[in-house]
Protein backbone atom coordinates (compact mmCIF):
# COMPACT_ATOMS: atom_id res chain seq x y z
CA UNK A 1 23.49 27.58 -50.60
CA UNK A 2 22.03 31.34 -51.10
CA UNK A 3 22.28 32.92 -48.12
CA UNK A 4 18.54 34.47 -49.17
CA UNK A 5 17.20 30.63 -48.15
CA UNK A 6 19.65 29.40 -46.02
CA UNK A 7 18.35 28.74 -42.51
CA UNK A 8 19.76 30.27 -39.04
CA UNK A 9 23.67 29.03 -39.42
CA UNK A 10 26.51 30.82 -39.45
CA UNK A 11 26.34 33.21 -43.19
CA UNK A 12 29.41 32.21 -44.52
CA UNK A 13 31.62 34.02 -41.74
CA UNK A 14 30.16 37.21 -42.57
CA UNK A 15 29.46 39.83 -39.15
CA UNK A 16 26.91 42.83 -39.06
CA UNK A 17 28.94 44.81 -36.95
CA UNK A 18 32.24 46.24 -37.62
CA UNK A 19 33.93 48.77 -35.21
CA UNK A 20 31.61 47.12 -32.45
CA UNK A 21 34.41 44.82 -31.30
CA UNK A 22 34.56 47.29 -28.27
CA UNK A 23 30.83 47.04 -27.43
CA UNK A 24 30.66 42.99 -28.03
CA UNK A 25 33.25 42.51 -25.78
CA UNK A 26 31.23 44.30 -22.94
CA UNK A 27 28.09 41.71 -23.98
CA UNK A 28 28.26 38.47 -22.00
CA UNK A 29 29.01 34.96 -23.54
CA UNK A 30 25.69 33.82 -25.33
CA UNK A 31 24.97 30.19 -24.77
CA UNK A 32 25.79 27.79 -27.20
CA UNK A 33 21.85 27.04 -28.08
CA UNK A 34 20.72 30.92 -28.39
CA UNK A 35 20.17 32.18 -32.24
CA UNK A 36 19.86 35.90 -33.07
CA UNK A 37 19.30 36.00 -36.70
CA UNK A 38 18.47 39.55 -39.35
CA UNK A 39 16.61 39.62 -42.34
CA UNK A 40 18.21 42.43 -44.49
CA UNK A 41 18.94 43.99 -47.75
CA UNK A 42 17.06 40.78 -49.12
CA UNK A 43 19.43 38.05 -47.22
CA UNK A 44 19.79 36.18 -44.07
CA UNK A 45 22.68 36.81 -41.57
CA UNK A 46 23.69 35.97 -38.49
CA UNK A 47 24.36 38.51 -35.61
CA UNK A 48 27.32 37.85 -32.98
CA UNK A 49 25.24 39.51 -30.53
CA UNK A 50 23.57 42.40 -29.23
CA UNK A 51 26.25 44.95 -30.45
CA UNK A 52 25.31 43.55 -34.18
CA UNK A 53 21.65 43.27 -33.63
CA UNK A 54 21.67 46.91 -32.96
CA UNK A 55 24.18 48.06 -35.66
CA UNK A 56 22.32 45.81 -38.31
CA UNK A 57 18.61 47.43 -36.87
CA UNK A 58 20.00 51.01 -37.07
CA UNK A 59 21.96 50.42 -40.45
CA UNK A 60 18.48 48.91 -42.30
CA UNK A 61 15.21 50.50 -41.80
CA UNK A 62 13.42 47.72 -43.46
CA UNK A 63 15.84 44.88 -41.21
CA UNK A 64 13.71 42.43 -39.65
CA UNK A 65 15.10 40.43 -36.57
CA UNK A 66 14.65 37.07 -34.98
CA UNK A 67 16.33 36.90 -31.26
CA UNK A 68 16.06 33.05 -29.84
CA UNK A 69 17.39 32.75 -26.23
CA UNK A 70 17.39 29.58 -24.54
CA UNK A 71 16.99 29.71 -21.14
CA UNK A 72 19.24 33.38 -21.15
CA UNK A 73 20.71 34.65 -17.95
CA UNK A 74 19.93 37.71 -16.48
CA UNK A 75 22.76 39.75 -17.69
CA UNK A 76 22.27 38.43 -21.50
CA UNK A 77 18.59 39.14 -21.39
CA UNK A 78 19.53 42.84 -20.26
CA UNK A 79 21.75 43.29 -22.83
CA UNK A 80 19.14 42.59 -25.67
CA UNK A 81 16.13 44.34 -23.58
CA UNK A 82 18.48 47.54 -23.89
CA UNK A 83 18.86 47.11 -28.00
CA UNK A 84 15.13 46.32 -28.13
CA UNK A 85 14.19 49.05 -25.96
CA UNK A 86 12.14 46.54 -23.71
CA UNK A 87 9.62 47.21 -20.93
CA UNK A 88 11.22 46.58 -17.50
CA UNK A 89 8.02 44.57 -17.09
CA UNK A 90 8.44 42.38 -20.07
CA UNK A 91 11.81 41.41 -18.59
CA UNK A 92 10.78 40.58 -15.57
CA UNK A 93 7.75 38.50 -17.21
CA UNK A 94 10.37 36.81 -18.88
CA UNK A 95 12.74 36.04 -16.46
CA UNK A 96 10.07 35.12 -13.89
CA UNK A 97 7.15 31.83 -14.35
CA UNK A 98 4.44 32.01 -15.43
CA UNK A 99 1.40 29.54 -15.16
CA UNK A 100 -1.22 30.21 -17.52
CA UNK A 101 -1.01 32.05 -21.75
CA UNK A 102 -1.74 35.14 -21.98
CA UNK A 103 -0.87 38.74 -24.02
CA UNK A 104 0.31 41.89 -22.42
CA UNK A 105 1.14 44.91 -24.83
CA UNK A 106 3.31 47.70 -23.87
CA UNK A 107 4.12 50.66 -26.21
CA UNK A 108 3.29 49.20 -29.29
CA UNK A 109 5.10 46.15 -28.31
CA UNK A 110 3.32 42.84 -27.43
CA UNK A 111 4.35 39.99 -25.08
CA UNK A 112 2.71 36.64 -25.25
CA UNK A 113 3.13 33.62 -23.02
CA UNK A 114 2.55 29.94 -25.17
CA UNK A 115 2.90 26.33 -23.54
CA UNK A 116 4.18 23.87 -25.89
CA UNK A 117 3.21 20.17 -25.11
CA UNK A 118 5.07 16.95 -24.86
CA UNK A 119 3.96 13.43 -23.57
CA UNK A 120 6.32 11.14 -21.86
CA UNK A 121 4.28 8.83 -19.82
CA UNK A 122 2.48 11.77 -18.56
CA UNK A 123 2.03 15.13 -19.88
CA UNK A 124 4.13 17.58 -19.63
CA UNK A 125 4.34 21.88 -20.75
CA UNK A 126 7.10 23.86 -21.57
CA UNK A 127 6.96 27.76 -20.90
CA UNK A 128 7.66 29.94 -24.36
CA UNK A 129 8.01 33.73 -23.56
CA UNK A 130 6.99 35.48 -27.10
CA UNK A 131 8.04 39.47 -28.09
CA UNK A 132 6.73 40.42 -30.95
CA UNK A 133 8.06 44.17 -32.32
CA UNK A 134 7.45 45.88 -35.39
CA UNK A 135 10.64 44.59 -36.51
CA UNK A 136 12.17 42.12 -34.07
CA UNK A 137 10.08 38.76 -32.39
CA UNK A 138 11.92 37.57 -29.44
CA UNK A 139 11.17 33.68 -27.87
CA UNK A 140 12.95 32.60 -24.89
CA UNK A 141 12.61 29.06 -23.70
CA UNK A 142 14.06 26.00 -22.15
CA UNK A 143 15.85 23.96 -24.08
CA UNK A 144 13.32 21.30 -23.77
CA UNK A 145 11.26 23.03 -26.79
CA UNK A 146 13.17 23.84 -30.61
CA UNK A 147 11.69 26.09 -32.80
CA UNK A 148 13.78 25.09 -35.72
CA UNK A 149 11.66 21.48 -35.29
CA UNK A 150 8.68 23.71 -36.74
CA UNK A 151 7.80 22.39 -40.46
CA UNK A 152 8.25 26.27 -41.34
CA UNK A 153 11.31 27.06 -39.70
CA UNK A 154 12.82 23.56 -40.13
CA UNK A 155 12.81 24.88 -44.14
CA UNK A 156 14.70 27.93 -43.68
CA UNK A 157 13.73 31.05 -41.06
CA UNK A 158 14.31 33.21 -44.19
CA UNK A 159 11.08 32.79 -45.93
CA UNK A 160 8.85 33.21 -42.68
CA UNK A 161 11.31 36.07 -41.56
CA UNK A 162 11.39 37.89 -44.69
CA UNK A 163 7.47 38.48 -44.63
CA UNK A 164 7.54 39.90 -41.38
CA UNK A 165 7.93 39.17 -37.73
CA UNK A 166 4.41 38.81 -37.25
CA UNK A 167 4.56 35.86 -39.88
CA UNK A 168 7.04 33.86 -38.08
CA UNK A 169 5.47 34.26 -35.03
CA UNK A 170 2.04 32.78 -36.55
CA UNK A 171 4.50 29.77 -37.90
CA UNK A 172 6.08 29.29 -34.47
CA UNK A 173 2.84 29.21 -32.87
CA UNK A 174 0.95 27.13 -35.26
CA UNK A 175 3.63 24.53 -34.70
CA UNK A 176 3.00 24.74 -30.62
CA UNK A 177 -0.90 24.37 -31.12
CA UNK A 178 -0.05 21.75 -33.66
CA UNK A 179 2.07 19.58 -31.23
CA UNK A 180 -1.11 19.48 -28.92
CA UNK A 181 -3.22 17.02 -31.06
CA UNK A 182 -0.50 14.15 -30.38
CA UNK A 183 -0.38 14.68 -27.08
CA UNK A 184 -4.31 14.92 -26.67
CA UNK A 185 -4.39 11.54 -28.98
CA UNK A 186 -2.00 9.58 -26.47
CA UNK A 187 -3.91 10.76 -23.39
CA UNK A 188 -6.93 9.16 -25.14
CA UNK A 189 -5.08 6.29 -25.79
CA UNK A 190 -4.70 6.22 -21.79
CA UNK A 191 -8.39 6.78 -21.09
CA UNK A 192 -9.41 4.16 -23.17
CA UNK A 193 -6.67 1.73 -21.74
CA UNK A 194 -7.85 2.71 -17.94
CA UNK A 195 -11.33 2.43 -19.04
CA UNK A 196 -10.87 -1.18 -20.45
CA UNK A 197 -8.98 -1.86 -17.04
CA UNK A 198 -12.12 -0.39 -14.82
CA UNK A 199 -14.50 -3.21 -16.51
CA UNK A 200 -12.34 -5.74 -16.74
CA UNK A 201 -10.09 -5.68 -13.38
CA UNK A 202 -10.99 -2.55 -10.95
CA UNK A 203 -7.66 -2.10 -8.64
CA UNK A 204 -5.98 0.89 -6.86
CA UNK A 205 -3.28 1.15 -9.89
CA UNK A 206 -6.42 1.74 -11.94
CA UNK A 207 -7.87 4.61 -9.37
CA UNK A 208 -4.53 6.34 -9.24
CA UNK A 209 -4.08 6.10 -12.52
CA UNK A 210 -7.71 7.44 -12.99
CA UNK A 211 -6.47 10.84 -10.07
CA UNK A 212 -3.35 11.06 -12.40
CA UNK A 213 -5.19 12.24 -15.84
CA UNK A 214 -7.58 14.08 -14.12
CA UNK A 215 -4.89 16.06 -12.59
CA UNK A 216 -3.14 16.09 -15.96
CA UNK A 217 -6.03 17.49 -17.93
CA UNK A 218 -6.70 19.52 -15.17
CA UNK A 219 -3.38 20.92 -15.76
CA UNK A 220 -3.72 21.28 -19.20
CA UNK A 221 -6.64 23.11 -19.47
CA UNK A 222 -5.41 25.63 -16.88
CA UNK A 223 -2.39 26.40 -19.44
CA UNK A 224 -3.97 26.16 -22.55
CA UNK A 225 -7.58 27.77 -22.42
CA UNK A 226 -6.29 31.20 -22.16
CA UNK A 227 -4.52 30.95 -25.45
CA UNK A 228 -8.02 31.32 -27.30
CA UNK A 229 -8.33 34.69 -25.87
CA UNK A 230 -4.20 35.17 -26.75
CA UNK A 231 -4.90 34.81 -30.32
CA UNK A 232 -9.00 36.50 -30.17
CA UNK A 233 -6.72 39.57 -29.29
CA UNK A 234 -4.57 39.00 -31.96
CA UNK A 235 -6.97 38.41 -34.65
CA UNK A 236 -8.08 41.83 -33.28
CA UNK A 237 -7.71 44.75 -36.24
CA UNK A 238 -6.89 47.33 -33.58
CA UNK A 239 -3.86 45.87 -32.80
CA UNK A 240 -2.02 47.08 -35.70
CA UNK A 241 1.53 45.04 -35.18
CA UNK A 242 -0.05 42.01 -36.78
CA UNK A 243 -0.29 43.13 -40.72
CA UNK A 244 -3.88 42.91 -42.02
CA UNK A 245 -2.90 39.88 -44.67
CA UNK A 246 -1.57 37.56 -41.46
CA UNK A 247 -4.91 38.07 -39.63
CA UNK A 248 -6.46 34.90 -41.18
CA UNK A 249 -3.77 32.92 -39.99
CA UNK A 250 -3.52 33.33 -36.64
CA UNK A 251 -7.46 33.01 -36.82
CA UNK A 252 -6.66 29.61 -37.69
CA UNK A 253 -4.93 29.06 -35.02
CA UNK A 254 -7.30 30.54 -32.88
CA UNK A 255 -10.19 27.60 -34.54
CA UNK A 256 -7.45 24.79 -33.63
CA UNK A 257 -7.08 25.86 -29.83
CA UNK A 258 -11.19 25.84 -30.16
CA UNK A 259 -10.91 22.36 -30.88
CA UNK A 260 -8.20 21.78 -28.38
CA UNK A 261 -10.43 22.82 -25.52
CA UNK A 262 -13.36 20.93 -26.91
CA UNK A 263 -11.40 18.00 -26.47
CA UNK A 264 -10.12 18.31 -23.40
CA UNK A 265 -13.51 19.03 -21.86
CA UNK A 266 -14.06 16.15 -23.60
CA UNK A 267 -11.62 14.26 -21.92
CA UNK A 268 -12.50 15.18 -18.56
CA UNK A 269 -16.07 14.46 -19.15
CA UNK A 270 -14.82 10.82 -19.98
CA UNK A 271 -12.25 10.60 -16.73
CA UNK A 272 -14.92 11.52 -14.57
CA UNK A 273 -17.22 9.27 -15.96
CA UNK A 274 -15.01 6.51 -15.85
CA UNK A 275 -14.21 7.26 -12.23
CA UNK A 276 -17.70 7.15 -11.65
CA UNK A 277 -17.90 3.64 -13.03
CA UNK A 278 -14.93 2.29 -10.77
CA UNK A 279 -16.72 3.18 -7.55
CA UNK A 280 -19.79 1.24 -9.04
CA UNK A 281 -17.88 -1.52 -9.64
CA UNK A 282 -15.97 -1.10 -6.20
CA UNK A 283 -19.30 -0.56 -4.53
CA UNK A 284 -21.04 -3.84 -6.64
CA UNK A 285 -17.92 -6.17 -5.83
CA UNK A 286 -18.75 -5.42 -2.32
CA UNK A 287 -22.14 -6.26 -2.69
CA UNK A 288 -21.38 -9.75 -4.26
CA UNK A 289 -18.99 -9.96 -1.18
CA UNK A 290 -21.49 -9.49 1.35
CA UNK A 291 -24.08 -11.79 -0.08
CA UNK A 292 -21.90 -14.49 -0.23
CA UNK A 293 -21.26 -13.68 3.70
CA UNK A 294 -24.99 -13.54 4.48
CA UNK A 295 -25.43 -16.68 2.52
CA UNK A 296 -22.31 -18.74 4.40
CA UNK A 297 -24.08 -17.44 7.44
CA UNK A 298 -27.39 -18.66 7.10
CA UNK A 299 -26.19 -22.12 6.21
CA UNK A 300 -23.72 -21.82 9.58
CA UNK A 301 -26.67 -20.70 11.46
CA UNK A 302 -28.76 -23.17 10.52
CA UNK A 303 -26.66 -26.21 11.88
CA UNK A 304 -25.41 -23.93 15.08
CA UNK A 305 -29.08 -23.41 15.54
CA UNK A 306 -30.00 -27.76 15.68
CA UNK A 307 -26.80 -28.52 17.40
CA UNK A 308 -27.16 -26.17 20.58
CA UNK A 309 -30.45 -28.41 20.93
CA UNK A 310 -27.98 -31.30 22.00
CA UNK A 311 -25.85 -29.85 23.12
CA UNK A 312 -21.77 -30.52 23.34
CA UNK A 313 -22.53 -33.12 25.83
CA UNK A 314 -23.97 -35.87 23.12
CA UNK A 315 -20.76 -35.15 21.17
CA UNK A 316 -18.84 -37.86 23.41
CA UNK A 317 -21.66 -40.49 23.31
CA UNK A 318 -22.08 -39.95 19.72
CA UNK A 319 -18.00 -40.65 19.14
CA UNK A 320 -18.43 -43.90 21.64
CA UNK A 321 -21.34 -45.19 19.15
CA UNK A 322 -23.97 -45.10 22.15
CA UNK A 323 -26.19 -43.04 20.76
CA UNK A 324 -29.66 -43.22 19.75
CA UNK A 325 -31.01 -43.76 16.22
CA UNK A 326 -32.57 -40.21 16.65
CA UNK A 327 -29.24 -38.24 16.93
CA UNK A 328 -28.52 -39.30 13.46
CA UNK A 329 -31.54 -39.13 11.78
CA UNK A 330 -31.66 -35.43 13.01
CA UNK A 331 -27.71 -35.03 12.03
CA UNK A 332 -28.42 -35.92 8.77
CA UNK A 333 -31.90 -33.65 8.54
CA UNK A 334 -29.81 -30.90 9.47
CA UNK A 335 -27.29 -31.52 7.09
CA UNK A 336 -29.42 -32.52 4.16
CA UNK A 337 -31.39 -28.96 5.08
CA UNK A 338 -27.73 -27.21 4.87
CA UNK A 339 -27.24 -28.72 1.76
CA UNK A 340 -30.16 -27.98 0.29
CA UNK A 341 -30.01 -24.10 1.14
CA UNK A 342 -26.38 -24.21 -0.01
CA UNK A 343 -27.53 -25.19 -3.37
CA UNK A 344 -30.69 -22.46 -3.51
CA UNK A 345 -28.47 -19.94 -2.07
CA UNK A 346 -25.69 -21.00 -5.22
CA UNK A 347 -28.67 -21.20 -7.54
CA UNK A 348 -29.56 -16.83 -6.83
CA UNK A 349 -25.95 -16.10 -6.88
CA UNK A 350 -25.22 -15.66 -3.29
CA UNK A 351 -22.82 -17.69 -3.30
């Protein structure tokens, strides 16, 4: 394979830095998962670590850089802050959490905080810490999210790489908005399931289900809704990092996270609709529950109310067969009457 479209492996053995074994061996170990990639002199190589990144940056004015750590330790994050000539603030954005997206530029440099999305019985985000340079774009991340799954970088980093690092950041991110819709089209999957259950069988499992997505979109619109402003500012011509050509694209990006909110407001809309519809049928099962009551009471009532004329003291006389014709004629009134309200009290649904 050309090493001009080959993706983010290992250049056939070739290293950007030689004489920097002395500075490499100061760097720490890099973790097995982390990626630090140049574009220069019209090919693709792989850097060993910061001591390359910086020889290769210095050696090439035109070099363009991709740095991807997965979840780096403090002392290999410092290392590539110094080559990269990083705000102290960016690093400690980086290393620290962060619960919402947003954009923060410092000296010409700009840091951006995505979420990327995944659903696994309930949604869940993943924190990607974006530095974008005029030659470099760093991402750090958990290992939970790959950037090399993005339908541009899965192709080769060269191509995005070689245009500029403001090009593979729109392909990175474009792939995170992307990954949204799926999620968004299971959790509507789940509001139409919980809705079905609401009509058909109210039951706690159905409320807490119900508290569960509302939390969850909840959640997701805290995270995601700033990213429209992320990439407003971006589409932005005074911030010059982002070449004039790129604009359009990350103002596509910008129209998808439109729709994403949309949708979630949508979502909630239909949650809280639905929750509505559970107390209604909560609060009209207890209605039908009570009416049968009232109804098994009046008939009750009714016969208590004839046989506390007689009293329990006919009860013996009536079991000995020495009572009068009356007592039965009256029993059987009062029962025919019972019966008889049973049926009109079965007839209005009370029953």
């Amino acid at each position: 394979m050309d090493e001009a479209t080959q993706g983010p492996g290992p250049p056939s053995g070739s290293s950007l830095a030689e004489g920097g074994d002395s500075a490499a061996a100061e760097e720490p170990a890099r973790d097995p998962g982390t990626r630090i990639v140049v574009w220069t002199e019209g090919r693709l190589v792989e850097a060993a670590g910061a001591a390359d990144l910086r020889d290769a940056l210095k050696a090439d004015d035109g070099a363009r850089a991709w740095i991807d750590l997965v979840r780096p330790t403090p002392a290999e994050l410092a290392s590539i802050a110094k080559v990269l000539d990083l705000h102290p603030l960016i690093v400690e954005a980086i290393e620290g959490v962060n619960h919402r997206a947003r954009l923060q530029q410092f000296d010409g440099v700009i840091h951006i905080v995505l979420f990327a999305l995944e659903f696994a019985g309930e949604a869940a985000t993943t924190e990607i810490d974006i530095v974008l340079g005029g030659r470099f774009l760093l991402t750090a991340h958990e290992p939970s999210w790959d950037p090399l799954a993005a339908p541009m970088i899965h192709r080769g980093v060269a191509t995005p790489l070689g245009r500029g690092p403001d090009y593979l950041l729109y392909a990175l991110a474009d792939a995170i908005v992307d990954g949204y819709f799926p999620v968004l089209d299971r959790l509507a999957d789940e509001i139409d399931q919980v809705q079905d259950d609401v009509v058909e069988h109210a039951s706690s499992w159905t409320l807490q289900r119900l508290f569960v997505l509302k939390r969850e979109l909840i959640e997701l619109r805290r995270v995601i809704s700033p990213a429209r402003e992320v990439f407003n500012q971006l589409t932005n011509r005074d911030i010059g990092i982002v070449a004039k050509p790129h604009i359009v694209y990350f103002r596509d990006i910008y129209d998808h996270l439109i729709r994403v909110t949309d949708e979630l407001d949508n979502y909630r809309e239909l949650v809280s609709g639905t929750l509505d519809v559970y107390l209604s049928t909560v609060n009209n099962n207890l209605s039908a529950i009570m009416k049968r009551l009232t109804g098994v009471t009046v008939i009750l009532a009714g016969i208590g109310a004839v046989a506390g004329i007689f009293g329990m003291s006919e009860a013996g006389a009536a079991f000995a067969g020495s009572e009068a014709a009356g007592f039965w004629i009256v029993a059987a009134v009062t029962v025919a009457i019972a019966g008889l309200a049973a049926a009109l009290l079965r007839r209005i649904g009370w029953i």
